[in-house]
C-alpha atoms as a PDB file:
ATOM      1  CA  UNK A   1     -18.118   0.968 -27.571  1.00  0.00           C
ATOM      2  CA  UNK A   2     -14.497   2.893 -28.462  1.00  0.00           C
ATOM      3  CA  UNK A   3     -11.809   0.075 -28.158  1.00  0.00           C
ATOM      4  CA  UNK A   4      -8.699   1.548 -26.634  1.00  0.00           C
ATOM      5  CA  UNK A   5      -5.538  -0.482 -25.720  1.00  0.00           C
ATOM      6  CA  UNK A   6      -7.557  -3.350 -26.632  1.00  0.00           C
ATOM      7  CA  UNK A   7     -10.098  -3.043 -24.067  1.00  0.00           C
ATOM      8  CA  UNK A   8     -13.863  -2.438 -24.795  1.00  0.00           C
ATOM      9  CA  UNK A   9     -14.667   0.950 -22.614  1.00  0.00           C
ATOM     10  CA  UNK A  10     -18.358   0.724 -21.566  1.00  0.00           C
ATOM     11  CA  UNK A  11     -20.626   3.389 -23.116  1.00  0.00           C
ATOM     12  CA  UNK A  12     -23.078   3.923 -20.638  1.00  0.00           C
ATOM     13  CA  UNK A  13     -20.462   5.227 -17.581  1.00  0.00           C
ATOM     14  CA  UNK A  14     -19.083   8.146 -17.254  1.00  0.00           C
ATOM     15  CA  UNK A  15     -15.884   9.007 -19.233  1.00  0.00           C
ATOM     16  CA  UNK A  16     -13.416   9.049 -15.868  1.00  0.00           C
ATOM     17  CA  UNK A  17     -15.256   5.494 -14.275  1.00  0.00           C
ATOM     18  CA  UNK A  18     -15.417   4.275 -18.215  1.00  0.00           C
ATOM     19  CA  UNK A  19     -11.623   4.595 -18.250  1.00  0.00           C
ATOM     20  CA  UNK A  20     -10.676   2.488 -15.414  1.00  0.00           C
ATOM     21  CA  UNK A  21     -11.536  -0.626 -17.131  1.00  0.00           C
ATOM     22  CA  UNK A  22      -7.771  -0.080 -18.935  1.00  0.00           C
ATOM     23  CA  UNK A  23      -5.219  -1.785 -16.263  1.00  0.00           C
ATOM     24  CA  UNK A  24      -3.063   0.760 -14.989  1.00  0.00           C
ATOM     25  CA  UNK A  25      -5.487   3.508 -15.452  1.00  0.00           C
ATOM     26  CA  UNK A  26      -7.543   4.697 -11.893  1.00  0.00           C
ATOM     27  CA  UNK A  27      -9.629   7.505 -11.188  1.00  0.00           C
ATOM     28  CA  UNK A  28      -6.822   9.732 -11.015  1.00  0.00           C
ATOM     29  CA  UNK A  29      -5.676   9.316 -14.392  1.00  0.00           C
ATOM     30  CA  UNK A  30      -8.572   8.765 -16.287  1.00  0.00           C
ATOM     31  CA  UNK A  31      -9.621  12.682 -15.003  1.00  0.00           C
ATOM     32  CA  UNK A  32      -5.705  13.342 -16.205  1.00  0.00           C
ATOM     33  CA  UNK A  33      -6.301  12.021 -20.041  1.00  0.00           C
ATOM     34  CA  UNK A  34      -9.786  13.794 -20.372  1.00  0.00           C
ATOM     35  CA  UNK A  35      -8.462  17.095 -18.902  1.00  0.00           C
ATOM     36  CA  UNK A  36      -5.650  16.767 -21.648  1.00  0.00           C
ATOM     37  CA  UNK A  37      -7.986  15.592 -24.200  1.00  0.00           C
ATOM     38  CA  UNK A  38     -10.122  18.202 -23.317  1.00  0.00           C
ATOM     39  CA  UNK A  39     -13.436  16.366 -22.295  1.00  0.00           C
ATOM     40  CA  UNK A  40     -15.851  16.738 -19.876  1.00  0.00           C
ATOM     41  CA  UNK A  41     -14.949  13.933 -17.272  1.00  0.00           C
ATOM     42  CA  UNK A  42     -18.818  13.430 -16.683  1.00  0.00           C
ATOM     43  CA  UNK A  43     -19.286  12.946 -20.525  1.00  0.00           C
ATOM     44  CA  UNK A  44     -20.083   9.827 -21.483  1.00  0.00           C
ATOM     45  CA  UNK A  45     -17.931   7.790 -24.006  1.00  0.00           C
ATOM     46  CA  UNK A  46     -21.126   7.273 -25.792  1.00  0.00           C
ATOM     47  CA  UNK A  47     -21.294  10.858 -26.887  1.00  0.00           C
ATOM     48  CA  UNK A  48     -17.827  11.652 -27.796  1.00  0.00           C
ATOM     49  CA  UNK A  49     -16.788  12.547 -31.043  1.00  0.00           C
ATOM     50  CA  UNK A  50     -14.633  10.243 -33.154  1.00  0.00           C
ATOM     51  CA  UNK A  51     -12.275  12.865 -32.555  1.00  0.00           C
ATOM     52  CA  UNK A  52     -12.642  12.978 -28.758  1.00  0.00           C
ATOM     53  CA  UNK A  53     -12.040   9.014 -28.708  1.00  0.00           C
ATOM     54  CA  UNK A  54      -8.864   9.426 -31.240  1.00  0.00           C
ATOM     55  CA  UNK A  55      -7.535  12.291 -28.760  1.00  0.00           C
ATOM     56  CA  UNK A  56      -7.873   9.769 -25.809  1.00  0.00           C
ATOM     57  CA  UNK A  57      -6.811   6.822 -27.701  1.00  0.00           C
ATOM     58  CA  UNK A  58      -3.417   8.846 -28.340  1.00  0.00           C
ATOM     59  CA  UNK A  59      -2.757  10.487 -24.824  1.00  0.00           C
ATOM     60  CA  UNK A  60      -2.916   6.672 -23.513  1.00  0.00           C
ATOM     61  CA  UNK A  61      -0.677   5.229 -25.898  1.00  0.00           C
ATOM     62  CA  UNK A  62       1.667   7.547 -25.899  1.00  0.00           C
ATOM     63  CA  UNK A  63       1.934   9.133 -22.173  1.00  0.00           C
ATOM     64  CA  UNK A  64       1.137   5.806 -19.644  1.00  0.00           C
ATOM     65  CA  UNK A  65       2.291   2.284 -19.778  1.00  0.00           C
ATOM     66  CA  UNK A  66      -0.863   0.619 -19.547  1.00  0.00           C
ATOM     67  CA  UNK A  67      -2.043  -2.910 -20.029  1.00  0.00           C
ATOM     68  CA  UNK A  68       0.036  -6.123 -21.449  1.00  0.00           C
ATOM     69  CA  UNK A  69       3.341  -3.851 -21.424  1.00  0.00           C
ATOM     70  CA  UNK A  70       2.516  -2.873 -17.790  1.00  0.00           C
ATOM     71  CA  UNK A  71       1.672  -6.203 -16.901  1.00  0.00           C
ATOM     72  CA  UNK A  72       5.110  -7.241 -17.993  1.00  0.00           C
ATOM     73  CA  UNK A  73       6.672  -4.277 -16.388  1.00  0.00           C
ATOM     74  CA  UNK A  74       5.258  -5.673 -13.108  1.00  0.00           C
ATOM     75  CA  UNK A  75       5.866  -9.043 -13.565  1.00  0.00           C
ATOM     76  CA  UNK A  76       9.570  -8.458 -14.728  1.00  0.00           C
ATOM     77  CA  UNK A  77       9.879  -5.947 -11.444  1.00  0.00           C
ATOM     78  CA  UNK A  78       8.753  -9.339  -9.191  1.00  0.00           C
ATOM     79  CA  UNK A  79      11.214 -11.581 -10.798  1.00  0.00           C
ATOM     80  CA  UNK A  80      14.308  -8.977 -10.586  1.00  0.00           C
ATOM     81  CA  UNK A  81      13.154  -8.819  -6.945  1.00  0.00           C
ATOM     82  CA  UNK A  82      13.401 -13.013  -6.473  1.00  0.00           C
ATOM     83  CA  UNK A  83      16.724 -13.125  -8.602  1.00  0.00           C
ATOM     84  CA  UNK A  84      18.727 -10.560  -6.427  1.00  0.00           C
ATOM     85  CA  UNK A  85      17.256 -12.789  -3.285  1.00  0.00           C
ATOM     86  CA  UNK A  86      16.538  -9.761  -1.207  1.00  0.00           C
ATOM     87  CA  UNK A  87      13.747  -9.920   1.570  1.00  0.00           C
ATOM     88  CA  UNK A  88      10.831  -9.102  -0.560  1.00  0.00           C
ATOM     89  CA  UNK A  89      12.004 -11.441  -3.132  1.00  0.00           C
ATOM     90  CA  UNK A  90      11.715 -13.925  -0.914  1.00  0.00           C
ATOM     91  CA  UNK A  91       8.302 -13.286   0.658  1.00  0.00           C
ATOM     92  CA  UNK A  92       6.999 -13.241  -3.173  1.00  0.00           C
ATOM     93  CA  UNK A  93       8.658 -16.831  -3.613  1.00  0.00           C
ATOM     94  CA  UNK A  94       7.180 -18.342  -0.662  1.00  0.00           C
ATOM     95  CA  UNK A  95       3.388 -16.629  -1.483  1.00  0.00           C
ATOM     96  CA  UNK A  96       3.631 -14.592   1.526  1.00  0.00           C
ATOM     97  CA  UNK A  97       2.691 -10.874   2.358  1.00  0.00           C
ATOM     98  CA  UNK A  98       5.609  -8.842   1.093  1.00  0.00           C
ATOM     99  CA  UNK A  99       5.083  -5.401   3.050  1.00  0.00           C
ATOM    100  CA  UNK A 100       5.376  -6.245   6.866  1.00  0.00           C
ATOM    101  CA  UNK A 101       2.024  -7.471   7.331  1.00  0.00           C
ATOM    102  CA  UNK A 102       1.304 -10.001  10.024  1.00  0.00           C
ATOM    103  CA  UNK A 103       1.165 -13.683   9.233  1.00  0.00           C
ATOM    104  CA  UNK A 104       0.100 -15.600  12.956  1.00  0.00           C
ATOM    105  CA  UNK A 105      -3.139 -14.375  12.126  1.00  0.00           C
ATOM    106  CA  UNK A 106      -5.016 -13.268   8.382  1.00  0.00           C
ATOM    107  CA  UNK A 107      -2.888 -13.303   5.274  1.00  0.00           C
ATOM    108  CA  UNK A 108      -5.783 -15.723   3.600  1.00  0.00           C
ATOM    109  CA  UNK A 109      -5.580 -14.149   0.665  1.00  0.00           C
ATOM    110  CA  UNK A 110      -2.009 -14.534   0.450  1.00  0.00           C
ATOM    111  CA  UNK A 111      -1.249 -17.501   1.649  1.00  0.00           C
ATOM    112  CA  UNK A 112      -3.996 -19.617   0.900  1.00  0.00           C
ATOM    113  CA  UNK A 113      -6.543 -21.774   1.625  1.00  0.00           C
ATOM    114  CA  UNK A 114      -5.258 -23.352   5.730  1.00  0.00           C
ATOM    115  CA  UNK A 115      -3.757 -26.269   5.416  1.00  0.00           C
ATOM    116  CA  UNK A 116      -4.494 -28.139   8.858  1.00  0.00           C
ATOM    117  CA  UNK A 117      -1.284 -29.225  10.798  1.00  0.00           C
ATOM    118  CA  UNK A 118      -1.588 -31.887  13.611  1.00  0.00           C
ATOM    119  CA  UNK A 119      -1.763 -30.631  16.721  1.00  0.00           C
ATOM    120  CA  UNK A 120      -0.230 -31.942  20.087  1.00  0.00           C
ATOM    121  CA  UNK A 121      -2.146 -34.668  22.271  1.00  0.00           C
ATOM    122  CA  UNK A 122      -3.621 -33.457  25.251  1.00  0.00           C
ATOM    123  CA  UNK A 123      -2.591 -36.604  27.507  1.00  0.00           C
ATOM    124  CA  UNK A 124       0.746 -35.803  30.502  1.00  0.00           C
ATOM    125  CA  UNK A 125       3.514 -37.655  29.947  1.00  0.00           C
ATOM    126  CA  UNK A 126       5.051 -40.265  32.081  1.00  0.00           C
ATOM    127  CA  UNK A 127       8.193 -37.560  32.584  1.00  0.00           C
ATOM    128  CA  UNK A 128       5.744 -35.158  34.597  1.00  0.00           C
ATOM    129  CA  UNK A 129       3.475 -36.718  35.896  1.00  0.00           C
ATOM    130  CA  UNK A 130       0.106 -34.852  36.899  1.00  0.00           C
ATOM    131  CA  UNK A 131       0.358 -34.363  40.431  1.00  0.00           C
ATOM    132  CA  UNK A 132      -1.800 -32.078  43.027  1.00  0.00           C
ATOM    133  CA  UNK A 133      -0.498 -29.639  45.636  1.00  0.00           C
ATOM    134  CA  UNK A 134      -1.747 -29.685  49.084  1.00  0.00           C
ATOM    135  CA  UNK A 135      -0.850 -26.804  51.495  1.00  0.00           C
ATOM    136  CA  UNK A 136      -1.918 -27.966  54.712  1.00  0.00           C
END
């Protein structure tokens, strides 16, 4: 199993699916690296040369932020975002959805398990009281 950016890349996919394992590498990429390293994308990581692994190994490393130092990237892009105290810095803060999506309805994910808030009572109040109409 060829190790790169300290992930374990499965052996028995396809090189382009194998390669999406690495954060911050999708389908789109992955075909990228193995056109540059010069690999079949259908070619399994299994049967690549240790020189076909130390090709890819490189164009990752040196070409894409992947992984921990994208994860930081991210992270630090979030927190810039809070500290300036602009609208989507905000939305992160309060663990709401951050690009315009409505929040009456869905945003689960986002916001949560629901947290059930008392309703209003049902019974009329003396102030108006609950009288019938007759148009005769």
């Amino acid at each position: 199993m060829p190790r790169i950016e300290g992930v374990d890349v499965p052996e028995d996919k396809r090189g382009e699916i194998a390669l999406t394992e690495i954060y911050g590498v999708g389908r789109s990429r992955a075909n990228e690296v193995l056109e540059k390293a010069d690999i079949g994308e259908s070619k399994r990581p299994r049967e690549w040369t240790e020189n076909e692994t130390k090709r890819v190994r490189r164009i990752i490393e040196e070409d894409y932020t992947v992984e921990g130092q994208l994860r930081t990237e991210v992270q630090m892009n979030i927190k810039r975002l809070k500290d300036i105290g602009c609208y989507r810095g905000k939305r992160h803060r309060e663990g709401l959805p951050v690009n315009g999506q409505r929040t009456r309805t869905n945003a689960r994910t986002r916001k949560g398990k629901r947290k059930t808030v008392a309703g209003r009572s049902q019974s009329t109040s003396p102030s108006q009281p609950n009288t019938q109409y007759s148009y005769g």
